[in-house]
Structure formats: C-alpha cells, structure tokens
PDB file of N, CA and C in Angstrom:
ATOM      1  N   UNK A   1     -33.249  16.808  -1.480  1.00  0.00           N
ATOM      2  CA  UNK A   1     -32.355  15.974  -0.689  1.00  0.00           C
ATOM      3  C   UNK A   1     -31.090  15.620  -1.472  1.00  0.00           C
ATOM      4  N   UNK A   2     -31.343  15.232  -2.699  1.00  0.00           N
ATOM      5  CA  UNK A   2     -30.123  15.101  -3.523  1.00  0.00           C
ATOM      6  C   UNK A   2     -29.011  16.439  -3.813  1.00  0.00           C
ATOM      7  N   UNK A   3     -29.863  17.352  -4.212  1.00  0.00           N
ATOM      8  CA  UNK A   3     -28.666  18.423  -4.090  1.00  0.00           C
ATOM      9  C   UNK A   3     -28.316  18.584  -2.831  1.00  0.00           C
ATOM     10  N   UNK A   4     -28.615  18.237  -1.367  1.00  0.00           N
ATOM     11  CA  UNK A   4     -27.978  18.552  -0.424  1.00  0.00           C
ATOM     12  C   UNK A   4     -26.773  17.803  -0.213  1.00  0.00           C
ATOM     13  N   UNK A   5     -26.778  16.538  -0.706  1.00  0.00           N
ATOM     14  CA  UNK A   5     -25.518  15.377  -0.868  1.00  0.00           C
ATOM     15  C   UNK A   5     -24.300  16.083  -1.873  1.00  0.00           C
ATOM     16  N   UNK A   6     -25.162  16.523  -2.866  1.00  0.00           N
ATOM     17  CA  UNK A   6     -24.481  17.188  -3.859  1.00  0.00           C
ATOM     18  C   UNK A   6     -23.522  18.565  -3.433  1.00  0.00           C
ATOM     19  N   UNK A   7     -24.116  19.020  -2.758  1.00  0.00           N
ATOM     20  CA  UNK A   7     -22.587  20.087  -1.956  1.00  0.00           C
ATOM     21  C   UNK A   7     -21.996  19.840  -0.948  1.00  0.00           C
ATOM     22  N   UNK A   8     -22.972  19.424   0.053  1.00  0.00           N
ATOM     23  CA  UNK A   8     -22.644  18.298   1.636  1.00  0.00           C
ATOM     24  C   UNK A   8     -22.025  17.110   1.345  1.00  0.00           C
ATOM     25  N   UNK A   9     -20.819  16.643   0.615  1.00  0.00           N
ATOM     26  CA  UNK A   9     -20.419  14.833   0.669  1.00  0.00           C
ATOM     27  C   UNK A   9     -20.646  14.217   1.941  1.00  0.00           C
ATOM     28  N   UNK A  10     -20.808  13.504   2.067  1.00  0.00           N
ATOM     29  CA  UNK A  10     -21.043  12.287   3.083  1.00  0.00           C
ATOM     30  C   UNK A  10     -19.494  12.225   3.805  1.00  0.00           C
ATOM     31  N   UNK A  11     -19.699  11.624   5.105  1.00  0.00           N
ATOM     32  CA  UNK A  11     -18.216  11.706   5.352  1.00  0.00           C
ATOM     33  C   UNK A  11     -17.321  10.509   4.774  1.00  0.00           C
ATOM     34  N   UNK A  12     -18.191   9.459   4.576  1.00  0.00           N
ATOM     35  CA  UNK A  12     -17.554   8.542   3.479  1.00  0.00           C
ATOM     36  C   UNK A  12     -16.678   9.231   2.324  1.00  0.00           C
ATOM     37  N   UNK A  13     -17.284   9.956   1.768  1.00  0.00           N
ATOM     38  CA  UNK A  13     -17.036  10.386   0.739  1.00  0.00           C
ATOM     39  C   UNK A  13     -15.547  11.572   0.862  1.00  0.00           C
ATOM     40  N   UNK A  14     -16.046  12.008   1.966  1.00  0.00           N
ATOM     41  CA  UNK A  14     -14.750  12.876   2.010  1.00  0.00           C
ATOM     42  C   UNK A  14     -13.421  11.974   2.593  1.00  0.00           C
ATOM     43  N   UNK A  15     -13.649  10.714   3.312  1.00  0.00           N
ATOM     44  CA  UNK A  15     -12.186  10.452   3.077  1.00  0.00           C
ATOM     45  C   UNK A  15     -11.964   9.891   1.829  1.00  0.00           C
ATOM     46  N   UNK A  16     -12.595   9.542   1.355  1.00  0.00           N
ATOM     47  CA  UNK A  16     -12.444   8.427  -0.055  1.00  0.00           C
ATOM     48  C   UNK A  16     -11.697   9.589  -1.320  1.00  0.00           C
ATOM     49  N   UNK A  17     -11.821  11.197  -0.896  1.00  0.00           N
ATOM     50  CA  UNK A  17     -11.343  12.194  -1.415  1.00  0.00           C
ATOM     51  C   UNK A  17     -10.108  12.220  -1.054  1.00  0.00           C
ATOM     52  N   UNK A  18     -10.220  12.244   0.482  1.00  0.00           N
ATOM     53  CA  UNK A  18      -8.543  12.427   1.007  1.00  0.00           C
ATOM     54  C   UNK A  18      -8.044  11.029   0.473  1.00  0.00           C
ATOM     55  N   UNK A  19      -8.106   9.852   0.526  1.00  0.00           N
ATOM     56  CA  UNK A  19      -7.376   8.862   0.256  1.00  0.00           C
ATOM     57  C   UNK A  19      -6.750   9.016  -1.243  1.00  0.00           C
ATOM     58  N   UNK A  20      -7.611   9.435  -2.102  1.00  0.00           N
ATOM     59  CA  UNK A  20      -7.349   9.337  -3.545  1.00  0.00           C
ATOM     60  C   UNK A  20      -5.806   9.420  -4.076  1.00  0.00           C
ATOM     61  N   UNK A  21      -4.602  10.234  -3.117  1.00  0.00           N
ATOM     62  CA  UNK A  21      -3.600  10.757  -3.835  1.00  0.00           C
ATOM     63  C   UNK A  21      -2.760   9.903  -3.447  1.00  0.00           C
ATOM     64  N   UNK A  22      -3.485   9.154  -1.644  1.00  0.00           N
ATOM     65  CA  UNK A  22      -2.604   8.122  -1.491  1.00  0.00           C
ATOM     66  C   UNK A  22      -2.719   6.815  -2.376  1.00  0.00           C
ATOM     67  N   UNK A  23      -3.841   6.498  -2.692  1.00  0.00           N
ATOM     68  CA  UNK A  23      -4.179   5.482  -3.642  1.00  0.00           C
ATOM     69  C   UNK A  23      -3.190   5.327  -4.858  1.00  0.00           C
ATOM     70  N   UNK A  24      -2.877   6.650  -5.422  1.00  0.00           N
ATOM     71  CA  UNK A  24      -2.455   7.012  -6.922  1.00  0.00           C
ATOM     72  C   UNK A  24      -0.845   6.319  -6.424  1.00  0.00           C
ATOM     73  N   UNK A  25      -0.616   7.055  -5.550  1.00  0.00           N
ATOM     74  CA  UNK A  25       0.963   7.004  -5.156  1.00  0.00           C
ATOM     75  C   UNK A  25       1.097   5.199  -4.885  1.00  0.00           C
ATOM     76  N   UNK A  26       0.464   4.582  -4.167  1.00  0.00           N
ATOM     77  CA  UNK A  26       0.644   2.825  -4.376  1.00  0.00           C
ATOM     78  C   UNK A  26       0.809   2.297  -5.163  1.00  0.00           C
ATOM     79  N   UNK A  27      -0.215   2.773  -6.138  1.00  0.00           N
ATOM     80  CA  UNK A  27      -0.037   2.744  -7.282  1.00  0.00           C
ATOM     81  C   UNK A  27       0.981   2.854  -8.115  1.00  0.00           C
ATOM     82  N   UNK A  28       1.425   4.020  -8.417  1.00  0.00           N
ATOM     83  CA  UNK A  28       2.892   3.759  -8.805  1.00  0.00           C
ATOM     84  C   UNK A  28       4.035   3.587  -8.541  1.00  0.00           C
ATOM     85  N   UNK A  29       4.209   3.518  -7.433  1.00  0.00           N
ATOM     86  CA  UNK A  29       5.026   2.580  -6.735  1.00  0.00           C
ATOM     87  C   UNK A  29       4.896   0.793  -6.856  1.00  0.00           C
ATOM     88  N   UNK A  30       4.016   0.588  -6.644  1.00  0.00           N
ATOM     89  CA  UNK A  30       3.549  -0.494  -7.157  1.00  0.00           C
ATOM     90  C   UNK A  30       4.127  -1.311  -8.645  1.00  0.00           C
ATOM     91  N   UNK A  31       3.762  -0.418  -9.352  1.00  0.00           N
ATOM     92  CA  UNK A  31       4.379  -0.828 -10.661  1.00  0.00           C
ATOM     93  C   UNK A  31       5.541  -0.560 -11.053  1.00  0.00           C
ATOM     94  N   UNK A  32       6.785  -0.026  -9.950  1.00  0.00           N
ATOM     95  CA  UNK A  32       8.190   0.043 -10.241  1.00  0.00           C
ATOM     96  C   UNK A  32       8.237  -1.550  -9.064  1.00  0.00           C
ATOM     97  N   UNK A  33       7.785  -2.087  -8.101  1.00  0.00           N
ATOM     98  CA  UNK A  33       7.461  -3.406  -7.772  1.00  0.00           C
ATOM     99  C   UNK A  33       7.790  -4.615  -8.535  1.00  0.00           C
ATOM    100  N   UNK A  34       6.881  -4.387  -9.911  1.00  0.00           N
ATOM    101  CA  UNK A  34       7.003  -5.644 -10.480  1.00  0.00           C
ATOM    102  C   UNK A  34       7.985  -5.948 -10.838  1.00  0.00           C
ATOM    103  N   UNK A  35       8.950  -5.315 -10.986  1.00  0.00           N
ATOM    104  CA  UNK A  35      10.307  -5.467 -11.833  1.00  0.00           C
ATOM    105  C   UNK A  35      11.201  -6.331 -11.032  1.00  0.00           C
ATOM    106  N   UNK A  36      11.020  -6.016  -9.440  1.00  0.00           N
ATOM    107  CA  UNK A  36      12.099  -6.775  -8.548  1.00  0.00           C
ATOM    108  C   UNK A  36      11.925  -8.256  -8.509  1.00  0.00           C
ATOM    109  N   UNK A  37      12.450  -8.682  -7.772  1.00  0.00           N
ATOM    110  CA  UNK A  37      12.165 -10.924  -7.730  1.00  0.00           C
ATOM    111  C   UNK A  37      11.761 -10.899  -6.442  1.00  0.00           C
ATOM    112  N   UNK A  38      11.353 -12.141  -6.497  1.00  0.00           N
ATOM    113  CA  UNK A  38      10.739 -12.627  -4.996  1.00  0.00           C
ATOM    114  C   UNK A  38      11.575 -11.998  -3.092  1.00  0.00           C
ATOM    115  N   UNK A  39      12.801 -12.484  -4.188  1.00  0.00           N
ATOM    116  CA  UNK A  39      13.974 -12.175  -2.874  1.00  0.00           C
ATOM    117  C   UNK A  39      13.946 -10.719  -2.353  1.00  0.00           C
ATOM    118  N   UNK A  40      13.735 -10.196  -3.656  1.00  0.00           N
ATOM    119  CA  UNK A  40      14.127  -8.201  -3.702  1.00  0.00           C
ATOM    120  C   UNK A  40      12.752  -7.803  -2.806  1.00  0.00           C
ATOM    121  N   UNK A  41      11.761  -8.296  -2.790  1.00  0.00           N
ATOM    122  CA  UNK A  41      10.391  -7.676  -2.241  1.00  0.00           C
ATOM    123  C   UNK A  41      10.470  -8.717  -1.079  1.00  0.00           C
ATOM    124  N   UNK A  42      10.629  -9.527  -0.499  1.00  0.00           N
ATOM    125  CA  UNK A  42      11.046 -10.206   0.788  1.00  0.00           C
ATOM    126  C   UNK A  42      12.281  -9.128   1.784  1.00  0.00           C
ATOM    127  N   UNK A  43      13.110  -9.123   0.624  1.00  0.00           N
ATOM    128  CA  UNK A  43      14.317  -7.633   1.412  1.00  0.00           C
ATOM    129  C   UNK A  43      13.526  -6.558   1.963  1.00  0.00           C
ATOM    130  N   UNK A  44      12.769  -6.313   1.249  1.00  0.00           N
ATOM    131  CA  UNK A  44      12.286  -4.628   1.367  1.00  0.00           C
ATOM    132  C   UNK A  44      11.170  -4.425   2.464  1.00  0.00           C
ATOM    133  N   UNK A  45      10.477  -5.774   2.848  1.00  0.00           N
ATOM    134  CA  UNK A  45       9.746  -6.260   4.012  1.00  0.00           C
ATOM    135  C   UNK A  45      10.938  -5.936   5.561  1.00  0.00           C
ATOM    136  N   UNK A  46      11.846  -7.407   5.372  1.00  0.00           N
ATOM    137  CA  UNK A  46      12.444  -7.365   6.599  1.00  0.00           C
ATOM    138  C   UNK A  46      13.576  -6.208   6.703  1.00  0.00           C
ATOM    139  N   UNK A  47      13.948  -5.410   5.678  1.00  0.00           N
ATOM    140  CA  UNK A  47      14.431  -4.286   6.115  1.00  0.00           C
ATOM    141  C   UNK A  47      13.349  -3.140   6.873  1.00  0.00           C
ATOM    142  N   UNK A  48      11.947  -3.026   6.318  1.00  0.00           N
ATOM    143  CA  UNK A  48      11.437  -2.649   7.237  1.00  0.00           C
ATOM    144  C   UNK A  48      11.404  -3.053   8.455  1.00  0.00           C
ATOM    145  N   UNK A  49      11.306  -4.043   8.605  1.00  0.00           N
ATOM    146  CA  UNK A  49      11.461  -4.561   9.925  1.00  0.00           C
ATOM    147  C   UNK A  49      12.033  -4.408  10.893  1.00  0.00           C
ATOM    148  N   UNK A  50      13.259  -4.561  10.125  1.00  0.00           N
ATOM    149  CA  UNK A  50      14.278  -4.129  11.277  1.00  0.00           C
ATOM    150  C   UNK A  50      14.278  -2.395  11.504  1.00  0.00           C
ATOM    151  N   UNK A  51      13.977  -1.918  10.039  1.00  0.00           N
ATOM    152  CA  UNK A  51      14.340  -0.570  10.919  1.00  0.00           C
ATOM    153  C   UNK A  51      13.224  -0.199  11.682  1.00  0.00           C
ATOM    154  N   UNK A  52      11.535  -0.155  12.074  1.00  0.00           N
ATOM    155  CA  UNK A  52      10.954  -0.080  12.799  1.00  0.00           C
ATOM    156  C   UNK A  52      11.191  -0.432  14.252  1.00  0.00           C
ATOM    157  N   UNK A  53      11.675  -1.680  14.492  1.00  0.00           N
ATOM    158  CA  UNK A  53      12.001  -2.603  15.026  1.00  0.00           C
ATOM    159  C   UNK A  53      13.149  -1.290  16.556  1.00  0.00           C
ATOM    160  N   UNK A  54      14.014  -0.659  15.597  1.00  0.00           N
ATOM    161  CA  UNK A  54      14.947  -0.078  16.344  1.00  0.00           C
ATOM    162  C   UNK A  54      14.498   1.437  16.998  1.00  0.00           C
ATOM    163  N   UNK A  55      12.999   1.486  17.235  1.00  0.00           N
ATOM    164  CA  UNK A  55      12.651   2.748  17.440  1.00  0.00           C
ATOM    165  C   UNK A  55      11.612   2.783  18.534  1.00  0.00           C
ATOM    166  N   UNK A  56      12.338   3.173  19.302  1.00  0.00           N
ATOM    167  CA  UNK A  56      11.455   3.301  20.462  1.00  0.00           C
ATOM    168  C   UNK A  56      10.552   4.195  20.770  1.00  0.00           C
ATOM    169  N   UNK A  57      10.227   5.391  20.355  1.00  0.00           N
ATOM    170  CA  UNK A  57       9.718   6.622  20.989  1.00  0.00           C
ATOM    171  C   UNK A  57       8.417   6.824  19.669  1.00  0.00           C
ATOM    172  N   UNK A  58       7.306   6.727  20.607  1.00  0.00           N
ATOM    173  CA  UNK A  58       5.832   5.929  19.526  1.00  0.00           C
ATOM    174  C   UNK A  58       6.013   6.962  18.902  1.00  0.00           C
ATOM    175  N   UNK A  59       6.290   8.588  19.335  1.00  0.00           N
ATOM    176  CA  UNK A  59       5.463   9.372  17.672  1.00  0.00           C
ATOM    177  C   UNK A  59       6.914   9.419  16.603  1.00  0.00           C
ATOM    178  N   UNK A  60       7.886   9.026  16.800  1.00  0.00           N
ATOM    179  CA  UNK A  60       8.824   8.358  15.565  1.00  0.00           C
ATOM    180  C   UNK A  60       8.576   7.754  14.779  1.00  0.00           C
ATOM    181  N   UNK A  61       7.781   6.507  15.763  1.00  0.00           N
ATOM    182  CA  UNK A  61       7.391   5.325  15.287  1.00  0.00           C
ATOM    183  C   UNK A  61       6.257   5.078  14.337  1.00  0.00           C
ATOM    184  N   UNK A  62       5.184   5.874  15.106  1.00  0.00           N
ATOM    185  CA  UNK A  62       3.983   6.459  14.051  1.00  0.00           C
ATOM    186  C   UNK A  62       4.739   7.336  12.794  1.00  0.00           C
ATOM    187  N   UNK A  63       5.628   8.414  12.912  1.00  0.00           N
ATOM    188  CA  UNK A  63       6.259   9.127  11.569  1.00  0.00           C
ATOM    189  C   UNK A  63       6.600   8.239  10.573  1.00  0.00           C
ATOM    190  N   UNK A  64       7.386   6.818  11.188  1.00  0.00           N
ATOM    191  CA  UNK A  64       7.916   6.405  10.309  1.00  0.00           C
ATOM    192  C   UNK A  64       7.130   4.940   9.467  1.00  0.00           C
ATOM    193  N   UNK A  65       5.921   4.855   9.969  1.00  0.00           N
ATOM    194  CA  UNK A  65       5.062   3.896   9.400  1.00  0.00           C
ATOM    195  C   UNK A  65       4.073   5.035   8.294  1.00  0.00           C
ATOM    196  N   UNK A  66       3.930   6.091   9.019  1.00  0.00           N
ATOM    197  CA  UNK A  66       3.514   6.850   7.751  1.00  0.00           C
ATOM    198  C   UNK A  66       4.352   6.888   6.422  1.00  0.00           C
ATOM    199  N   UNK A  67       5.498   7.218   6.636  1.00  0.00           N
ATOM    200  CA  UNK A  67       6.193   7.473   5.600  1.00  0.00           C
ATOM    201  C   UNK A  67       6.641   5.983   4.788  1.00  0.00           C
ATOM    202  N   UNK A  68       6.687   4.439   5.908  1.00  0.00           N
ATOM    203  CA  UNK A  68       6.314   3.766   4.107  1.00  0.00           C
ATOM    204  C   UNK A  68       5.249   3.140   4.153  1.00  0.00           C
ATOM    205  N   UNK A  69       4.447   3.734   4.545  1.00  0.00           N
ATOM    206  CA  UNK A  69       2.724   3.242   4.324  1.00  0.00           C
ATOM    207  C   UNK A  69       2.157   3.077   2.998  1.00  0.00           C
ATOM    208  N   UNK A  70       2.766   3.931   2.085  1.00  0.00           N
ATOM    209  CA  UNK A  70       2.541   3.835   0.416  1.00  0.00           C
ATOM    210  C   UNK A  70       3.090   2.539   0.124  1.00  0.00           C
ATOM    211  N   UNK A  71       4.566   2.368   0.388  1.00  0.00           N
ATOM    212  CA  UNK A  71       5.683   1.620  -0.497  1.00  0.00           C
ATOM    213  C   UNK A  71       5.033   0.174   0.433  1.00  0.00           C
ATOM    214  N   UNK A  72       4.505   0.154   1.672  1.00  0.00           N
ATOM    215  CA  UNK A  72       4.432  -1.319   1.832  1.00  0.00           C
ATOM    216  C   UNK A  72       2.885  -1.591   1.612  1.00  0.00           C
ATOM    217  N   UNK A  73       1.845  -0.566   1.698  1.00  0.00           N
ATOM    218  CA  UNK A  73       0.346  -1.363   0.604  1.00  0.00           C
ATOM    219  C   UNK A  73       0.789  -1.609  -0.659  1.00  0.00           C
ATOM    220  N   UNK A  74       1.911  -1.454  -1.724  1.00  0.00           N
ATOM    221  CA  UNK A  74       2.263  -1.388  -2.622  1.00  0.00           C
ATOM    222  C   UNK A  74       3.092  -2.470  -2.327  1.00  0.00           C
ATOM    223  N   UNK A  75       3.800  -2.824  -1.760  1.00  0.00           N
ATOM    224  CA  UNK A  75       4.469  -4.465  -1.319  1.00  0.00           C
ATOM    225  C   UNK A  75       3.446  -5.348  -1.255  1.00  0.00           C
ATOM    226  N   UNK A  76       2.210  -4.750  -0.448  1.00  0.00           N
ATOM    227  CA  UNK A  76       1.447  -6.445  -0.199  1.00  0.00           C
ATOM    228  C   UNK A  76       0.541  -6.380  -1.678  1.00  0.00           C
ATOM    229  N   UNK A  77       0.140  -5.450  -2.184  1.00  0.00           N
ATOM    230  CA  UNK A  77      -0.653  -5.241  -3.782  1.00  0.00           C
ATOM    231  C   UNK A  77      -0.079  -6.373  -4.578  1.00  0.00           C
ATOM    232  N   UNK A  78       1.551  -5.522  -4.619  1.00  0.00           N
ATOM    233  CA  UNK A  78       2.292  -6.609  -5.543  1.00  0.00           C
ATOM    234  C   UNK A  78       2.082  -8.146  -5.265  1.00  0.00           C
ATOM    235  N   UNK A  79       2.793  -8.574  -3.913  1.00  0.00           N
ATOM    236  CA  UNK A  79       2.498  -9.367  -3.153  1.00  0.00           C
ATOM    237  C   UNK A  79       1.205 -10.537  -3.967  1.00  0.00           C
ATOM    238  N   UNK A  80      -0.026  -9.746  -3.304  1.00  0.00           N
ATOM    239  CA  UNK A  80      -1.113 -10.514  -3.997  1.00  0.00           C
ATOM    240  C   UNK A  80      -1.315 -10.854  -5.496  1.00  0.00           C
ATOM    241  N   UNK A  81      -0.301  -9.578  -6.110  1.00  0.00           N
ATOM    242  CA  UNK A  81      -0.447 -10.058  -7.587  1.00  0.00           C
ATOM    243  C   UNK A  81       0.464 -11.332  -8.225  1.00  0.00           C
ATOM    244  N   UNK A  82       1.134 -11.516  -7.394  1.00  0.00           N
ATOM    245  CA  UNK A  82       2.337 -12.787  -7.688  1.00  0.00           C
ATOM    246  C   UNK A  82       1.347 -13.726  -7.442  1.00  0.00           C
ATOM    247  N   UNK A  83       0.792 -13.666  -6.245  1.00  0.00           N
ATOM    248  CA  UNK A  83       0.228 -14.818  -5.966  1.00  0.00           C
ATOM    249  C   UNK A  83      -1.042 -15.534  -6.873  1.00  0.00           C
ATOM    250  N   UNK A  84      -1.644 -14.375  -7.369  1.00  0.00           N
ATOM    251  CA  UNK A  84      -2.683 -14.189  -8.034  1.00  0.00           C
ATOM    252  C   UNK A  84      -2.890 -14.968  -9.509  1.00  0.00           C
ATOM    253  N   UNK A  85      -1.655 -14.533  -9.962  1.00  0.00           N
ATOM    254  CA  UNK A  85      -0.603 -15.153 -11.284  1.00  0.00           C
ATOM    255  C   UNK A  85      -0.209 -16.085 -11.593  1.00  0.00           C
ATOM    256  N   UNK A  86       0.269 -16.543 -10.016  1.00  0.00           N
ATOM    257  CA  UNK A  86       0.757 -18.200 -10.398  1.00  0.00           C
ATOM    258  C   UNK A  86      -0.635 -19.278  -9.539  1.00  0.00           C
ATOM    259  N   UNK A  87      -1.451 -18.810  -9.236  1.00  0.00           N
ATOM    260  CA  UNK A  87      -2.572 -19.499  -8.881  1.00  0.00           C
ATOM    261  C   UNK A  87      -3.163 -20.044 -10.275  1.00  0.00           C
ATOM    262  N   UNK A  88      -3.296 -18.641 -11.101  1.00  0.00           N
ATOM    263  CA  UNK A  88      -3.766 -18.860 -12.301  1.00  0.00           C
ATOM    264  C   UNK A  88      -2.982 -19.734 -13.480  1.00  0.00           C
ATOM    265  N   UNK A  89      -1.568 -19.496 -13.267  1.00  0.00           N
ATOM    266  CA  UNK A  89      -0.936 -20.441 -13.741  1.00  0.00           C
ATOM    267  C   UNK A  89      -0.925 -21.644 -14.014  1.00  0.00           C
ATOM    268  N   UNK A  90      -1.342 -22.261 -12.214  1.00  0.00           N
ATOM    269  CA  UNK A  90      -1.117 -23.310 -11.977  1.00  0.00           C
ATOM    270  C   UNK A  90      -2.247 -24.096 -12.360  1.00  0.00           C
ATOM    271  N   UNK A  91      -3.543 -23.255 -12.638  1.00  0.00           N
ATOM    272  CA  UNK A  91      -4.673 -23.612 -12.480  1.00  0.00           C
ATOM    273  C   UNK A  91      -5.032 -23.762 -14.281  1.00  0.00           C
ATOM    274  N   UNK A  92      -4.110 -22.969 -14.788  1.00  0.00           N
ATOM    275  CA  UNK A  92      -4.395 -22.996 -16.717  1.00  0.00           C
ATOM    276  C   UNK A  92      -3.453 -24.396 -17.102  1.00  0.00           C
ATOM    277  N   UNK A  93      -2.638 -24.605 -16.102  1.00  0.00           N
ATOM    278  CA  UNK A  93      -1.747 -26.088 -16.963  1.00  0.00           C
ATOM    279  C   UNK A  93      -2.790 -27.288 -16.839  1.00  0.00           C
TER     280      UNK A  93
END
C-alpha cells in the first residue's frame, strides 16, 4: 500500500507540487516588500484596486487577478509580518 502512494501522490499532494513555484515566487517578492513603509504597501493595495476596479469583462478580470496573485499574498504575508512585529514589540516593552 505504501509503495502505491509512493508512485500514485495523493491529489493533495499533487497540488501542494503545483503550488510550490508559486509559493517560492511570494516569497521573494515578499522580501523585496520589507523594504517599502507602511504608506508604499497601502499604495500598492489601492492601486490594485483601482485598476481591477476598471475592468469589466470577467476573463480579463480573472487574467488580471492571476497575474498579481503572487505580489498581493506577498502584500498580505508582509502585511501580517508588520503586524506580527509590533505586537511583539509592544508586548516586550
């Protein structure tokens, strides 16, 4: 039974394969993130915004949430890590 898992992955397993490159890519994106300020990663939100915002025709709309689907899990990552930071901050004084 085990070697059958062993050539057969689970279908869990096979997206957790496909996800992997998107993972990597948040990732470093992510860490060109930290560098900006509060304001700069608030910009980069409501400029999405708006440009979604101006698109009417859904499979555009779907194209273009794919394409910053990396850069904004990598907005809210960061996101949580600010928050994360000064929780701890606030919580070490």
């Amino acid at each position: 039974m085990n070697f059958l898992k062993w050539i057969i992955p689970s279908r869990n397993e096979r997206e957790v394969k496909k996800l992997r490159p998107v993972v990597a890519q948040i990732n470093e994106v992510e860490a060109g993130l930290q560098k900006l300020s509060d304001d700069e990663l608030r910009q980069k939100t409501a400029d999405w915004k708006a440009r979604l915002s101006q698109i009417q025709d859904k499979t555009e709309l779907a194209r273009a949430l794919n394409e910053i689907l990396p850069e904004a899990f990598a907005a809210v990552k960061n996101a949580c890590r600010r928050l994360t930071e000064r929780k701890t901050e606030i919580i070490v004084r």
